[in-house]
N, C-alpha and C. Protein backbone atom coordinates (compact mmCIF):
# COMPACT_ATOMS: atom_id res chain seq x y z
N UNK A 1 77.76 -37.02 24.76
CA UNK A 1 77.20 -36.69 23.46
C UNK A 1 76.01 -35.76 23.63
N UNK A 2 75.69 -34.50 23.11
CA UNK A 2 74.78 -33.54 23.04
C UNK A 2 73.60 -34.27 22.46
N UNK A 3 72.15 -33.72 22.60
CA UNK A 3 71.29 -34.10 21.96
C UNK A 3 71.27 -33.02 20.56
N UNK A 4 70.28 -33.97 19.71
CA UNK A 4 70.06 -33.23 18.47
C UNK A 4 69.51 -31.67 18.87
N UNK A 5 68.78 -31.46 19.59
CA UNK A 5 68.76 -29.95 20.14
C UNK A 5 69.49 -28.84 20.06
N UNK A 6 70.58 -29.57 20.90
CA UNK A 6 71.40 -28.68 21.33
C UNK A 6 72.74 -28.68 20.56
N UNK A 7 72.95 -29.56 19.56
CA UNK A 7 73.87 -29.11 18.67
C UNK A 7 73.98 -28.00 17.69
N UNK A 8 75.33 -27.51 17.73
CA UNK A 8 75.53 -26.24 16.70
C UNK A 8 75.57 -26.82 15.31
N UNK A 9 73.84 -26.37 14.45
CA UNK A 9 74.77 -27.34 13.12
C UNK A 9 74.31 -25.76 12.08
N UNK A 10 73.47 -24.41 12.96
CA UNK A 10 73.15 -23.62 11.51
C UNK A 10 74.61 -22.28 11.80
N UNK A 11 75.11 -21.51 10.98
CA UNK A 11 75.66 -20.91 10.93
C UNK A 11 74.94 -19.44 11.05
N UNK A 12 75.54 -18.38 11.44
CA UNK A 12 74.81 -17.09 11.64
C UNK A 12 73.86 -16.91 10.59
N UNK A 13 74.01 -16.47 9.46
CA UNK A 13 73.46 -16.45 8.27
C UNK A 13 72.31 -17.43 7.92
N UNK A 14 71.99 -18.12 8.14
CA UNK A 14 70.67 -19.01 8.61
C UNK A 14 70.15 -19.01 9.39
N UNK A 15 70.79 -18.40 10.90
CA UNK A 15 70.23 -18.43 11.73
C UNK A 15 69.31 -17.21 11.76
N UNK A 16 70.09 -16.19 10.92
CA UNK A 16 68.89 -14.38 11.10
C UNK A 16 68.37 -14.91 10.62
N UNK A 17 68.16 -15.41 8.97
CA UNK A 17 67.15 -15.92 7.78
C UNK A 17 65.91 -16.81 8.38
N UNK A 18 66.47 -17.84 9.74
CA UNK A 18 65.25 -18.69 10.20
C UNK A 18 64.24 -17.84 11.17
N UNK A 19 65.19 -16.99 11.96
CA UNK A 19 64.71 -16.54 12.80
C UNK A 19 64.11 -14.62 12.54
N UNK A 20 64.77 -13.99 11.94
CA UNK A 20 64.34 -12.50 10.82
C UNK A 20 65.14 -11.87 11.83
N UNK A 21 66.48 -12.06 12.61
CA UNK A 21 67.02 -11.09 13.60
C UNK A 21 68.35 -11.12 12.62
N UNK A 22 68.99 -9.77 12.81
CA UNK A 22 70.18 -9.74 12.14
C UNK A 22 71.41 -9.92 12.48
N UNK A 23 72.47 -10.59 11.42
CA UNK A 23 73.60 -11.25 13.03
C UNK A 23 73.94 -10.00 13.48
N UNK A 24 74.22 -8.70 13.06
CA UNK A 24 74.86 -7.72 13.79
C UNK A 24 73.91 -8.07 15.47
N UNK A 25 72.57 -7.93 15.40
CA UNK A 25 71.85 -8.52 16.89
C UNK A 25 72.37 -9.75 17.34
N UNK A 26 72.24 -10.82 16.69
CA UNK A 26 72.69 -12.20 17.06
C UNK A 26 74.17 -11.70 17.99
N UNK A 27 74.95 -10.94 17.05
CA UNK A 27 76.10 -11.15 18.06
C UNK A 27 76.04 -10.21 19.37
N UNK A 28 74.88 -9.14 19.45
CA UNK A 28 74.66 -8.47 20.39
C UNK A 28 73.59 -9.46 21.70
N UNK A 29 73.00 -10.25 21.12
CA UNK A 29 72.39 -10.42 22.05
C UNK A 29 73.74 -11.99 22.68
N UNK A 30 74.48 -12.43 21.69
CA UNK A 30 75.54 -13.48 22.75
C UNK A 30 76.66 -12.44 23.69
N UNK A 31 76.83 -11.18 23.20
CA UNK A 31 77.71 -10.58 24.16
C UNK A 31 76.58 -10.38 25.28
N UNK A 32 75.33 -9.94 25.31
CA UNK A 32 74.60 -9.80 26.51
C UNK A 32 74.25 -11.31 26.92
N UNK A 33 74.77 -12.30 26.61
CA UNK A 33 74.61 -13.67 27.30
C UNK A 33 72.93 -14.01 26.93
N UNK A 34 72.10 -13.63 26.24
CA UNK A 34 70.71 -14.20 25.95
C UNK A 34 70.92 -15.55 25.05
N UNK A 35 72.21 -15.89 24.54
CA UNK A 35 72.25 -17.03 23.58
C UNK A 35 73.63 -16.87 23.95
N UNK A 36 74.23 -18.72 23.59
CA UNK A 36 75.41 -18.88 23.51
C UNK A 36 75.80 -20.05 22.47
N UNK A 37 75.99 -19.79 21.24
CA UNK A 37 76.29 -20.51 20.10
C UNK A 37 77.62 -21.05 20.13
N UNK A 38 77.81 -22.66 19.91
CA UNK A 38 78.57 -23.44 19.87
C UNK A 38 79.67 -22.45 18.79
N UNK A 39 80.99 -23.45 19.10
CA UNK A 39 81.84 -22.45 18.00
C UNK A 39 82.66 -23.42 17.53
N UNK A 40 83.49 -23.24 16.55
CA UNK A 40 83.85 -24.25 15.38
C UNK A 40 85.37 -23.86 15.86
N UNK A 41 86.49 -24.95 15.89
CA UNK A 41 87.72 -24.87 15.69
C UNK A 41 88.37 -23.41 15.39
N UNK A 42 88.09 -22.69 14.14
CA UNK A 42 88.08 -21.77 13.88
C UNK A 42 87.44 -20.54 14.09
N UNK A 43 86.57 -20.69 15.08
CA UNK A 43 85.72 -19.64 15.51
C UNK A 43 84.96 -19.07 15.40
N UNK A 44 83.70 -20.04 14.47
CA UNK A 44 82.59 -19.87 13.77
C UNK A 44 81.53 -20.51 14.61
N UNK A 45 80.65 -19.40 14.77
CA UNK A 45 79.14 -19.33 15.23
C UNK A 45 78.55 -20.75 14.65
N UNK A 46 77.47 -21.56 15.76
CA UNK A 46 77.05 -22.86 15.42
C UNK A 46 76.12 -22.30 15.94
N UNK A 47 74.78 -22.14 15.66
CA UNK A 47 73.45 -22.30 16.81
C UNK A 47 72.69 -23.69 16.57
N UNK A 48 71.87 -23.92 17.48
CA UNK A 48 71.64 -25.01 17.59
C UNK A 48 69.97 -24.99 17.54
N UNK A 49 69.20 -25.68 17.32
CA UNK A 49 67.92 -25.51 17.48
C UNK A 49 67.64 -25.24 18.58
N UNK A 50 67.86 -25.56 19.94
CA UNK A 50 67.65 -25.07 21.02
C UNK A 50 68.17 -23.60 21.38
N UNK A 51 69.17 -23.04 20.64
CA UNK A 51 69.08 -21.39 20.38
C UNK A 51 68.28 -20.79 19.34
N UNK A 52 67.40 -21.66 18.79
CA UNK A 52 66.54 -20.90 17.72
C UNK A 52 65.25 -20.79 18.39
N UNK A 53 65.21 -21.77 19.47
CA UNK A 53 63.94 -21.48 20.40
C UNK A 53 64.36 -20.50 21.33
N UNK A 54 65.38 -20.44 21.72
CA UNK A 54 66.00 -19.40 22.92
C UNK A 54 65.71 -17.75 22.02
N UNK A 55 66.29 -17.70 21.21
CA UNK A 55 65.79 -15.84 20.31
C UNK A 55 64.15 -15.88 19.34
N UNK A 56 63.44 -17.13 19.72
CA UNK A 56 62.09 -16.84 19.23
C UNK A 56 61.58 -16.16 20.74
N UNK A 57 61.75 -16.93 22.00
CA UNK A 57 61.85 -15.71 22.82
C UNK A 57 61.78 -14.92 23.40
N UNK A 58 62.90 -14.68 22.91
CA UNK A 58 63.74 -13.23 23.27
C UNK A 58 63.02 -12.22 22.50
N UNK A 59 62.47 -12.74 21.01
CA UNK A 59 62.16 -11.65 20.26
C UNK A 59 60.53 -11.47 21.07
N UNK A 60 60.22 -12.53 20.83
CA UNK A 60 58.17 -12.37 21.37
C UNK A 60 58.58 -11.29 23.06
N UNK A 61 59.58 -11.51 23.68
CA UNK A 61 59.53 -10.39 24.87
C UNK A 61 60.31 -8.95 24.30
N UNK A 62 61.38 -9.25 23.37
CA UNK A 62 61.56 -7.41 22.62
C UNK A 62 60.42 -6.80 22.21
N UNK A 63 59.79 -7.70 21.58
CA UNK A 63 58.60 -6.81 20.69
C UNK A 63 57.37 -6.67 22.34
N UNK A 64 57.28 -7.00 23.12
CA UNK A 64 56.26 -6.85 24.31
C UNK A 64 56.85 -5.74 25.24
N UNK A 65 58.03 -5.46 24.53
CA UNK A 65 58.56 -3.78 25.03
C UNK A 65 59.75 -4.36 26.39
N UNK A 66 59.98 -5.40 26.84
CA UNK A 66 61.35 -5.39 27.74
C UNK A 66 62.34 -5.40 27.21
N UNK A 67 63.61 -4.47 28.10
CA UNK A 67 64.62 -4.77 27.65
C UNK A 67 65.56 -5.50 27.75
N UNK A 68 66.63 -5.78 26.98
CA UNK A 68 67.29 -6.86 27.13
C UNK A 68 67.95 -7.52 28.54
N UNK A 69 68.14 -6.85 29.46
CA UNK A 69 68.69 -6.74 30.94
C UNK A 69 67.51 -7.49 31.47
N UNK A 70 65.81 -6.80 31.56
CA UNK A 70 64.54 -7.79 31.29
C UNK A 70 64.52 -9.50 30.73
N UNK A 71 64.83 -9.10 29.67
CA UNK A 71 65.10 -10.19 28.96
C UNK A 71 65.62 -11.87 29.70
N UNK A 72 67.34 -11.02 29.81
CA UNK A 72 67.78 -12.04 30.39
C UNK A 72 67.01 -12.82 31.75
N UNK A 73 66.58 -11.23 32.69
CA UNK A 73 66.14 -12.35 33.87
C UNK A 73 65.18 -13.01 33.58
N UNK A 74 64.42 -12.99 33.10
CA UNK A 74 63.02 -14.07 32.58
C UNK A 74 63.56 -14.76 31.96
N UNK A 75 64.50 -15.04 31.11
CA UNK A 75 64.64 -16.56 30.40
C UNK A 75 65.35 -17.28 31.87
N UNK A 76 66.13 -16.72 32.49
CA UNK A 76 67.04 -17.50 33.85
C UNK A 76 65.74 -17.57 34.85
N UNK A 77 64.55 -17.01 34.77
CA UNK A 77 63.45 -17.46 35.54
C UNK A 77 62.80 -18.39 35.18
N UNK A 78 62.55 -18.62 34.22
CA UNK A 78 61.67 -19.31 33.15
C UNK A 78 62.51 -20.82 33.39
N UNK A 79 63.80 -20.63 33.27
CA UNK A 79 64.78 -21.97 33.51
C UNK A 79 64.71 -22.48 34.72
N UNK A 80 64.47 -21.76 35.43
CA UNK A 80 64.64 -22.26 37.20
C UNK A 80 63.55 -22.64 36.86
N UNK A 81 62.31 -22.28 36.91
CA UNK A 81 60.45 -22.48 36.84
C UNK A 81 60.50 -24.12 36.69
N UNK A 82 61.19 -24.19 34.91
CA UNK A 82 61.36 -25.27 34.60
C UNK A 82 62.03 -26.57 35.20
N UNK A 83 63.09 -26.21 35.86
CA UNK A 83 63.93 -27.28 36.25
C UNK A 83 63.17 -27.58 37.80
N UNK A 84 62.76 -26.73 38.37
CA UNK A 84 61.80 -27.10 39.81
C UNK A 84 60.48 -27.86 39.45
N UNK A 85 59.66 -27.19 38.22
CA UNK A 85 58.52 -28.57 37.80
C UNK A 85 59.00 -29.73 38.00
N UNK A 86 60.15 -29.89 36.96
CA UNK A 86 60.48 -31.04 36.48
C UNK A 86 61.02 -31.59 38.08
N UNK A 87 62.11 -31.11 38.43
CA UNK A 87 62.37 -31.53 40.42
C UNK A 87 61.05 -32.25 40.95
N UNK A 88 60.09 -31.40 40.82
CA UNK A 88 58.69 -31.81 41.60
C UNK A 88 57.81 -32.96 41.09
N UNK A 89 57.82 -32.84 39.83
CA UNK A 89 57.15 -34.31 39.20
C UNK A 89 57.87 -35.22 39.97
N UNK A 90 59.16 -35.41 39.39
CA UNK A 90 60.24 -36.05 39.83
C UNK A 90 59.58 -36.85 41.64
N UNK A 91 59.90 -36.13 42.42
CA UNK A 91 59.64 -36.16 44.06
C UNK A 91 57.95 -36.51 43.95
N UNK A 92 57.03 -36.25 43.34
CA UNK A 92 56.10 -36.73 43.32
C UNK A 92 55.63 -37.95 42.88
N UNK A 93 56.23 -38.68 42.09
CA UNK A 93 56.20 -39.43 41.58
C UNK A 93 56.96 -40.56 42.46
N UNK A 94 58.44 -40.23 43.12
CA UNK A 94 58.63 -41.37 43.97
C UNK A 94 57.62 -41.52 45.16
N UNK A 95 57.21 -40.26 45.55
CA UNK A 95 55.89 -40.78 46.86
C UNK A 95 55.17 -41.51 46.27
N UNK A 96 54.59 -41.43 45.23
CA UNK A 96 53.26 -42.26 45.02
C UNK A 96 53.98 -43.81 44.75
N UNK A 97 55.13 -43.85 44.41
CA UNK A 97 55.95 -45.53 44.38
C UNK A 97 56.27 -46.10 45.70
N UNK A 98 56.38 -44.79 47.03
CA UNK A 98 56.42 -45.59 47.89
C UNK A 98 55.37 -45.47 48.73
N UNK A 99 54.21 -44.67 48.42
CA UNK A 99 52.79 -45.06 49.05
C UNK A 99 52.15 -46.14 48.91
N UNK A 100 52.61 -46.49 46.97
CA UNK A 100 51.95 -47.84 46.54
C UNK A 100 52.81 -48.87 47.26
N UNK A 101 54.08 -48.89 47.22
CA UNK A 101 54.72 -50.13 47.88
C UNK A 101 54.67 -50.31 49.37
């Protein structure tokens, strides 16, 4: 089961309106892989709140002048960054359980 996050529940059309990007972009930036919106039986765009944080962004680095090729590698940096903190808390946290024990 997905978390509430990461479910597809807004449709394109809410999603430019939440976010001020237009789907003609929306669908440019999922063919360049910067977002990947859930899809419906029929083949309808789902984004999820966790893609509404993914093109807030994307946009705060368009408007800071990189381009989308830019783009991508910093969010896939930004993800690694993240998942090695989290690794390291992680490993830090069992030393100090088996320093204390």
């Amino acid at each position: 089961m997905s978390s509430d996050r990461s479910r597809g529940v807004f449709g394109i059309s809410v999603t430019s309106e939440l976010t001020g990007i237009g789907p003609q972009t929306l669908r440019l930036y999922e063919q360049r892989g910067l977002v990947t919106p859930q899809r419906t039986a029929g083949g309808t765009r789902r984004y999820s709140q966790a893609d509404i944080d993914v093109l807030g962004r994307v946009t705060e680095l368009v408007n800071a002048g990189v381009n989308l090729t830019g783009v991508k590698q910093i969010l896939e940096l930004e993800s690694v960054n993240r998942t090695l903190r989290e690794e390291n808390a992680m490993l830090r946290s069992e030393q100090q359980v088996r320093r204390a024990g």
